[in-house]
C-alpha atoms as a PDB file:
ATOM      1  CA  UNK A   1     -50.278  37.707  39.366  1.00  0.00           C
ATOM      2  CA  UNK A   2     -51.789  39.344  42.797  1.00  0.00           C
ATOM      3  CA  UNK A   3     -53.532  43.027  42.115  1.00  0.00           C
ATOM      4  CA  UNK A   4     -51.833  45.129  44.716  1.00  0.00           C
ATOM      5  CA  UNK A   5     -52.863  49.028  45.238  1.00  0.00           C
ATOM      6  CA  UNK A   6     -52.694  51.227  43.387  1.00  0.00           C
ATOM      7  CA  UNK A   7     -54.000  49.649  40.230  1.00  0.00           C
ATOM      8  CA  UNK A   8     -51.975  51.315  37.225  1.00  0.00           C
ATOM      9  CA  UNK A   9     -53.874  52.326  34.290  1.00  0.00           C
ATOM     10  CA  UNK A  10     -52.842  54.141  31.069  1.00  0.00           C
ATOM     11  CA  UNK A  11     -54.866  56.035  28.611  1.00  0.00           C
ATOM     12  CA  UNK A  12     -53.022  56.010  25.231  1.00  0.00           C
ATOM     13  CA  UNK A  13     -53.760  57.052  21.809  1.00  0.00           C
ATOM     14  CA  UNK A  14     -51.779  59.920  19.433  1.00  0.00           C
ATOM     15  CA  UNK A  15     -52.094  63.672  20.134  1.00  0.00           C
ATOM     16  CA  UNK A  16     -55.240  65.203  19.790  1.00  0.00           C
ATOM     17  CA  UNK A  17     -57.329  61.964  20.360  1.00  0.00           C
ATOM     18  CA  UNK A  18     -59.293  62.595  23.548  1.00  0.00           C
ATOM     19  CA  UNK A  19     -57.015  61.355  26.024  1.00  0.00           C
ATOM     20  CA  UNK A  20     -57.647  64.060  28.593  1.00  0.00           C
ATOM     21  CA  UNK A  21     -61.020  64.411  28.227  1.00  0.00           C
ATOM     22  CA  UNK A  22     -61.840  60.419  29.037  1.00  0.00           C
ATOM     23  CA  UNK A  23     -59.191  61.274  31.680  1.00  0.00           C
ATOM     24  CA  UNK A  24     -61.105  63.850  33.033  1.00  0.00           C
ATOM     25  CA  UNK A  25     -64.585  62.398  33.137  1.00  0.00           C
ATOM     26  CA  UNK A  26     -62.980  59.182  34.310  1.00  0.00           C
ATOM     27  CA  UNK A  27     -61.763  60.801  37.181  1.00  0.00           C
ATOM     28  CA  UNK A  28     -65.656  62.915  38.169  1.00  0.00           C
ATOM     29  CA  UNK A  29     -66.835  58.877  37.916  1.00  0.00           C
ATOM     30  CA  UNK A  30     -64.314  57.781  40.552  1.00  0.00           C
ATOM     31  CA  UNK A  31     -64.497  60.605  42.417  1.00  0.00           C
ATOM     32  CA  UNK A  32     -67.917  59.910  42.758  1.00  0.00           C
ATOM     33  CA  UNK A  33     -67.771  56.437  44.040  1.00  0.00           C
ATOM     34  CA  UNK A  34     -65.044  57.771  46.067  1.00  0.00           C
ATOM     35  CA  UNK A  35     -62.002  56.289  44.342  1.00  0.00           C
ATOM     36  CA  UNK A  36     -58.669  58.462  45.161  1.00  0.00           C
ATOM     37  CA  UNK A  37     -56.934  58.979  41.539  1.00  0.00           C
ATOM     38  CA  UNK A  38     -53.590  60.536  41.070  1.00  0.00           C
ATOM     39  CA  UNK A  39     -52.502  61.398  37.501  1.00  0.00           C
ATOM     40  CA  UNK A  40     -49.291  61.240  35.768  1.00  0.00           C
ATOM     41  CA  UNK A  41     -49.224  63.042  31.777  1.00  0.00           C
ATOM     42  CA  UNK A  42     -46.263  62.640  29.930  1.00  0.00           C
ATOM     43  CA  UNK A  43     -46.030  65.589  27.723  1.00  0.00           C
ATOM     44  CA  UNK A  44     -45.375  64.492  24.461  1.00  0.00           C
ATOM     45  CA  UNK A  45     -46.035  67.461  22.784  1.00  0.00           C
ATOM     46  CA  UNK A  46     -41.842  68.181  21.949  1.00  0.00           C
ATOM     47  CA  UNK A  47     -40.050  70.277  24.726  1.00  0.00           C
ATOM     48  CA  UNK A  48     -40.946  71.186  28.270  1.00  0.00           C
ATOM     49  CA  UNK A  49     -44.166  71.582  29.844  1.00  0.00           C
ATOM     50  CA  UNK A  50     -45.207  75.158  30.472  1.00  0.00           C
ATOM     51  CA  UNK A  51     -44.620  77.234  33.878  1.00  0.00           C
ATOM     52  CA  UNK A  52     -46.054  80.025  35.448  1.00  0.00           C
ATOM     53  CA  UNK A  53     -42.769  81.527  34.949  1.00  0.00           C
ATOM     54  CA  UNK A  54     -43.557  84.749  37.600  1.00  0.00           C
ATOM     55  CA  UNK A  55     -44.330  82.765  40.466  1.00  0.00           C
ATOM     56  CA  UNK A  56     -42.055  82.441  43.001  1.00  0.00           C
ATOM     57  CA  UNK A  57     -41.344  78.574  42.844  1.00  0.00           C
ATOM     58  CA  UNK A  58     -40.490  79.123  39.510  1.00  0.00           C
ATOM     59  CA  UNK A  59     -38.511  82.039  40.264  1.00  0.00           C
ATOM     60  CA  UNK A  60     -36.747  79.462  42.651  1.00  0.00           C
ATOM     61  CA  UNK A  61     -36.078  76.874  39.934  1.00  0.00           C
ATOM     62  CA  UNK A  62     -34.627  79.664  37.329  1.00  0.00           C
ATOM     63  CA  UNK A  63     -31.935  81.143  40.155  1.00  0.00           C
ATOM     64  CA  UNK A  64     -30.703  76.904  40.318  1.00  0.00           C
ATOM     65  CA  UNK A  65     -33.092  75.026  42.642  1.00  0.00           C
ATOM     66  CA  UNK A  66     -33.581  71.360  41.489  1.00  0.00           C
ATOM     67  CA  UNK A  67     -37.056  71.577  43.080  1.00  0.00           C
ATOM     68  CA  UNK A  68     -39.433  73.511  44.387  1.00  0.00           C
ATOM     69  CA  UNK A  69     -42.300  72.849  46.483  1.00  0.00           C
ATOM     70  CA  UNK A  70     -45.256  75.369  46.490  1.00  0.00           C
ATOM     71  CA  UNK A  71     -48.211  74.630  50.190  1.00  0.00           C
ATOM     72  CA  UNK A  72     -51.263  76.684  50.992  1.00  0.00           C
ATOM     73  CA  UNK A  73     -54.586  75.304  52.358  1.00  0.00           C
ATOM     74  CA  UNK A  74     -54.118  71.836  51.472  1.00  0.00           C
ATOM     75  CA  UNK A  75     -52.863  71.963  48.156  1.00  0.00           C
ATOM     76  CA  UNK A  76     -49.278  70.998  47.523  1.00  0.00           C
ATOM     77  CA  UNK A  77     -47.258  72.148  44.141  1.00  0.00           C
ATOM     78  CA  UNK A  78     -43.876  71.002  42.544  1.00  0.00           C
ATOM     79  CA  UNK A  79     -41.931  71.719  39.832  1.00  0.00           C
ATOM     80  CA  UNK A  80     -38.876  70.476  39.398  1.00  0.00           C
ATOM     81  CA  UNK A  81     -35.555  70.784  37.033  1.00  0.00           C
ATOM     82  CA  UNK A  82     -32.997  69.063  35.946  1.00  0.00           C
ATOM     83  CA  UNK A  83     -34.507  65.947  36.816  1.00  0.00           C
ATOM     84  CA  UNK A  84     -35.395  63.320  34.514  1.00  0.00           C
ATOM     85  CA  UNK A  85     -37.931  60.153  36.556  1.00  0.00           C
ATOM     86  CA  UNK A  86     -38.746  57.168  34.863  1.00  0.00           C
ATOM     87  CA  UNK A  87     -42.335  56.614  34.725  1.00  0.00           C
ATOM     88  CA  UNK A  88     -41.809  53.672  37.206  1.00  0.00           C
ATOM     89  CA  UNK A  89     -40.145  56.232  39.662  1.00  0.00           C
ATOM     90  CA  UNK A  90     -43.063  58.734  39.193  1.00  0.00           C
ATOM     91  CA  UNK A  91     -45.310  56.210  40.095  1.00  0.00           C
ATOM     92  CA  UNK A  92     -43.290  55.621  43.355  1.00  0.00           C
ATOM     93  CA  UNK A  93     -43.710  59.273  43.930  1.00  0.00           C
ATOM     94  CA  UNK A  94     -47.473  59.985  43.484  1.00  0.00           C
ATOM     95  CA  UNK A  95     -47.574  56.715  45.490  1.00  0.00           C
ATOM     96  CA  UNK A  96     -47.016  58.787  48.501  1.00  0.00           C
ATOM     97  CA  UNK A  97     -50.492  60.145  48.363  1.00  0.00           C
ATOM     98  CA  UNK A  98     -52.117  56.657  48.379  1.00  0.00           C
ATOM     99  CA  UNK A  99     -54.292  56.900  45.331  1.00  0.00           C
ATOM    100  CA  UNK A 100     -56.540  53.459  44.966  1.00  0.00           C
ATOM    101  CA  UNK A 101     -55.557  54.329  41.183  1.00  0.00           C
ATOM    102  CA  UNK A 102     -53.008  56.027  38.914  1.00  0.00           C
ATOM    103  CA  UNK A 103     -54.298  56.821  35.764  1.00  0.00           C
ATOM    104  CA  UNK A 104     -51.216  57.575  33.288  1.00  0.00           C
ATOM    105  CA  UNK A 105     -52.147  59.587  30.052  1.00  0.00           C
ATOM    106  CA  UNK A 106     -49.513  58.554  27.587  1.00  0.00           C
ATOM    107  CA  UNK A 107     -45.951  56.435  28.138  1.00  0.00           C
ATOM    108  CA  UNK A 108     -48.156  54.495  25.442  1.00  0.00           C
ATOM    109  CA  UNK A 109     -44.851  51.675  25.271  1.00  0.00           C
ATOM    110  CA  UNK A 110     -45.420  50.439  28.947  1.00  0.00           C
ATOM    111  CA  UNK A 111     -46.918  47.185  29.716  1.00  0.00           C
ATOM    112  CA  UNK A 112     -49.472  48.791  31.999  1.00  0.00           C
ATOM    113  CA  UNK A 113     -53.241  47.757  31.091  1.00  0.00           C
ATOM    114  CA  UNK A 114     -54.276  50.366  28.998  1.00  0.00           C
ATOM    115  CA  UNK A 115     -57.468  51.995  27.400  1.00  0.00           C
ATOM    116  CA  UNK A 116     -56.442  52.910  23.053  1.00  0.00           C
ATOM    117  CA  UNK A 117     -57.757  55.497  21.578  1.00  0.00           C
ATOM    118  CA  UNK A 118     -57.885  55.580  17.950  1.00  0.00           C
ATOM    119  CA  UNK A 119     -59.119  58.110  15.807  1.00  0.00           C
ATOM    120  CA  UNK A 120     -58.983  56.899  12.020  1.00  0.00           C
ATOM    121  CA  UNK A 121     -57.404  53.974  10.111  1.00  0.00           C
ATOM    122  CA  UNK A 122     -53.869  55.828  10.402  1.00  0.00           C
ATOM    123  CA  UNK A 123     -54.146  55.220  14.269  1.00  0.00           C
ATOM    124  CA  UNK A 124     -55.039  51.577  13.701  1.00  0.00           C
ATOM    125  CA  UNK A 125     -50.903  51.303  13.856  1.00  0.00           C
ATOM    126  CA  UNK A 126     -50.990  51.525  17.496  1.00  0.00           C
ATOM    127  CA  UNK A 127     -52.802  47.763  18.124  1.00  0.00           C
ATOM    128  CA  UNK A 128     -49.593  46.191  16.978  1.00  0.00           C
ATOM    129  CA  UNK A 129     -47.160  49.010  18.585  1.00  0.00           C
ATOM    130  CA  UNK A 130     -48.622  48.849  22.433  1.00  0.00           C
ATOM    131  CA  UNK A 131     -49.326  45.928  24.358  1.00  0.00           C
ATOM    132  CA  UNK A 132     -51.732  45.128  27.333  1.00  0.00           C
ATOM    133  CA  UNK A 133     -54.610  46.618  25.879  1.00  0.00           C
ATOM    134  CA  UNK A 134     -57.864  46.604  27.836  1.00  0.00           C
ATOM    135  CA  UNK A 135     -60.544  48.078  25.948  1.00  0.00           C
ATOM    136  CA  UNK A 136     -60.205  50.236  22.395  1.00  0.00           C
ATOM    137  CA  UNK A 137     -62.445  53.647  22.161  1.00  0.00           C
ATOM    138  CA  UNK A 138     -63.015  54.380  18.264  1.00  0.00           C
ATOM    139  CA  UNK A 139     -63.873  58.027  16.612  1.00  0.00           C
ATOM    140  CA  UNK A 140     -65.327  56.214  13.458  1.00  0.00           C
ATOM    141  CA  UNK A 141     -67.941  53.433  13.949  1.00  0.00           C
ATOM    142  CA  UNK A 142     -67.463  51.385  11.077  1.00  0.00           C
ATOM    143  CA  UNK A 143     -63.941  50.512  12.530  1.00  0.00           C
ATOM    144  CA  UNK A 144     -65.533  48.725  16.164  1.00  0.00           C
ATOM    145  CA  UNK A 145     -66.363  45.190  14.459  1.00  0.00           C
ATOM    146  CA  UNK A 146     -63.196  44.620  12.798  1.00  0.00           C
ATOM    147  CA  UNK A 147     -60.913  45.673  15.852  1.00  0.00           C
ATOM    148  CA  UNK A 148     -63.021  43.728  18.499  1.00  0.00           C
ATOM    149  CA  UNK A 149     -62.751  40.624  16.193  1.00  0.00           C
ATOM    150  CA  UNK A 150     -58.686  41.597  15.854  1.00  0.00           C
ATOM    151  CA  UNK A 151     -58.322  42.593  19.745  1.00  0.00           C
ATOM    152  CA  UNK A 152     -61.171  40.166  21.407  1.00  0.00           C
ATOM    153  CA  UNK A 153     -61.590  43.162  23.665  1.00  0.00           C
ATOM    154  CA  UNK A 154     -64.201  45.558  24.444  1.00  0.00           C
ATOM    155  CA  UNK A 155     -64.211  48.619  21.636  1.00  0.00           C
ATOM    156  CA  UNK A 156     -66.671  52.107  22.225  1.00  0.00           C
ATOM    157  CA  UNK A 157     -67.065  54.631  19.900  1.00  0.00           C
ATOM    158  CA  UNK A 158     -66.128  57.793  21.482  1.00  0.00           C
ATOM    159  CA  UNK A 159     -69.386  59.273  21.682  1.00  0.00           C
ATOM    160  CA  UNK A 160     -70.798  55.930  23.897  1.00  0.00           C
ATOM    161  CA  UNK A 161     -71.354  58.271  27.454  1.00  0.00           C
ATOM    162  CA  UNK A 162     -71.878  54.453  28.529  1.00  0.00           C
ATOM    163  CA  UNK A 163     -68.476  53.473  27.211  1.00  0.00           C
ATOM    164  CA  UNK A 164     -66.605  55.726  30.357  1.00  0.00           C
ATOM    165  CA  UNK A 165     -69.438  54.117  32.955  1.00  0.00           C
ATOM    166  CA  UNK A 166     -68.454  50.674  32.218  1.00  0.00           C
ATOM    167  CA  UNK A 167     -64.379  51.308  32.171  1.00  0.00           C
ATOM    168  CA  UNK A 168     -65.226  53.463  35.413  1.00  0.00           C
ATOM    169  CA  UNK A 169     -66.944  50.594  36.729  1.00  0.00           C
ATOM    170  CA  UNK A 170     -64.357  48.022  36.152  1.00  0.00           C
ATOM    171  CA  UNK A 171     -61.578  50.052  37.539  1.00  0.00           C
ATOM    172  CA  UNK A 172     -63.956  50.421  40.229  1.00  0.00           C
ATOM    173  CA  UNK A 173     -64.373  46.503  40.889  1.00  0.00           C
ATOM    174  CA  UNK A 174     -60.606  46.184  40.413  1.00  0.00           C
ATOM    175  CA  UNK A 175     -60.120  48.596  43.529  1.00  0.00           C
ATOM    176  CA  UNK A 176     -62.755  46.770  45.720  1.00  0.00           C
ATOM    177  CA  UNK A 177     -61.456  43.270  44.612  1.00  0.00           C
ATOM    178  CA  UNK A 178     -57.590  44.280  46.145  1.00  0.00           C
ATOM    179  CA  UNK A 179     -59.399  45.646  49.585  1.00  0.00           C
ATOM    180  CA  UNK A 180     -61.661  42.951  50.273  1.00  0.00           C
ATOM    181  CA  UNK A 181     -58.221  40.653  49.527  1.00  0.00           C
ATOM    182  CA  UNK A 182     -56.200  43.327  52.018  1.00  0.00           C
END
């Protein structure tokens, strides 16, 4: 299978587990070595995701615009109603902006490669339920041994600051790999 850009790349694990924080300091590392990310967060959480609801755009959307597009020195918002987008047509979307990655937090039943993060024994569930997983990031230590031996993958505990460097890193490698092929 040929890498093409962007590389795909989903952070998964239940609510509460850390998912936007490795997100976030995944993102400063890229950043850094200056990867373009672009984001997509399902929000799992039961109903929909939160508005500034006094804004204009969203004043727009309430009176029966399906979307509503928000510009001012370079930075570009959206909301949008009444629209449901597979995560495959998302993707298409944030495409647009040519990110070298797309790091998706959640959508934990997509085949994407994908980072796990488990926080006790009643997460453990999740190594049968998702596929395609990369490397595991553990809250409790006594659990790395048994799910590297299970997974044959690379597992972190949570508090490893080297853990992010070395996922960084290979989504890093993965990046340069697909331009030096381009």
């Amino acid at each position: 299978m040929a890498l093409v850009k962007p590389i795909i790349y989903q952070i998964v694990g239940y609510q509460n587990s850390g998912k936007t924080t490795i997100i976030l300091k995944i993102i400063e590392i890229l950043k850094k070595e200056g990867i373009k990310s672009a984001t997509i967060k399902h929000h799992g959480h039961g109903g929909r995701p939160e508005v500034l609801s006094e804004k204009d755009s969203a004043k727009h959307i309430k009176a029966g615009a399906v979307a509503s597009i928000v510009e001012g020195e370079g930075r570009l918002c959206l909301q949008a109603d009444g629209t449901v987008l597979p995560l495959e047509e998302q993707i298409r979307f944030v495409e647009y902006f040519q990110p070298d990655i797309i790091l998706i937090e959640g959508h934990k039943m997509k085949s994407y490669p994908k980072l796990l993060i488990l926080r006790d024994e009643n997460d453990l569930s999740l190594i049968s339920d998702v596929c395609n997983i990369k490397t595991v990031i553990v809250w409790r230590k006594d659990l790395i041994n048994s799910i590297s031996d299970t997974l044959g993958v690379p597992v972190f505990h949570i508090m490893d600051e080297m853990a992010l460097m070395k996922i960084s890193k290979d989504l890093i490698k993965l990046v340069h790999n697909i331009d030096e092929k381009n």
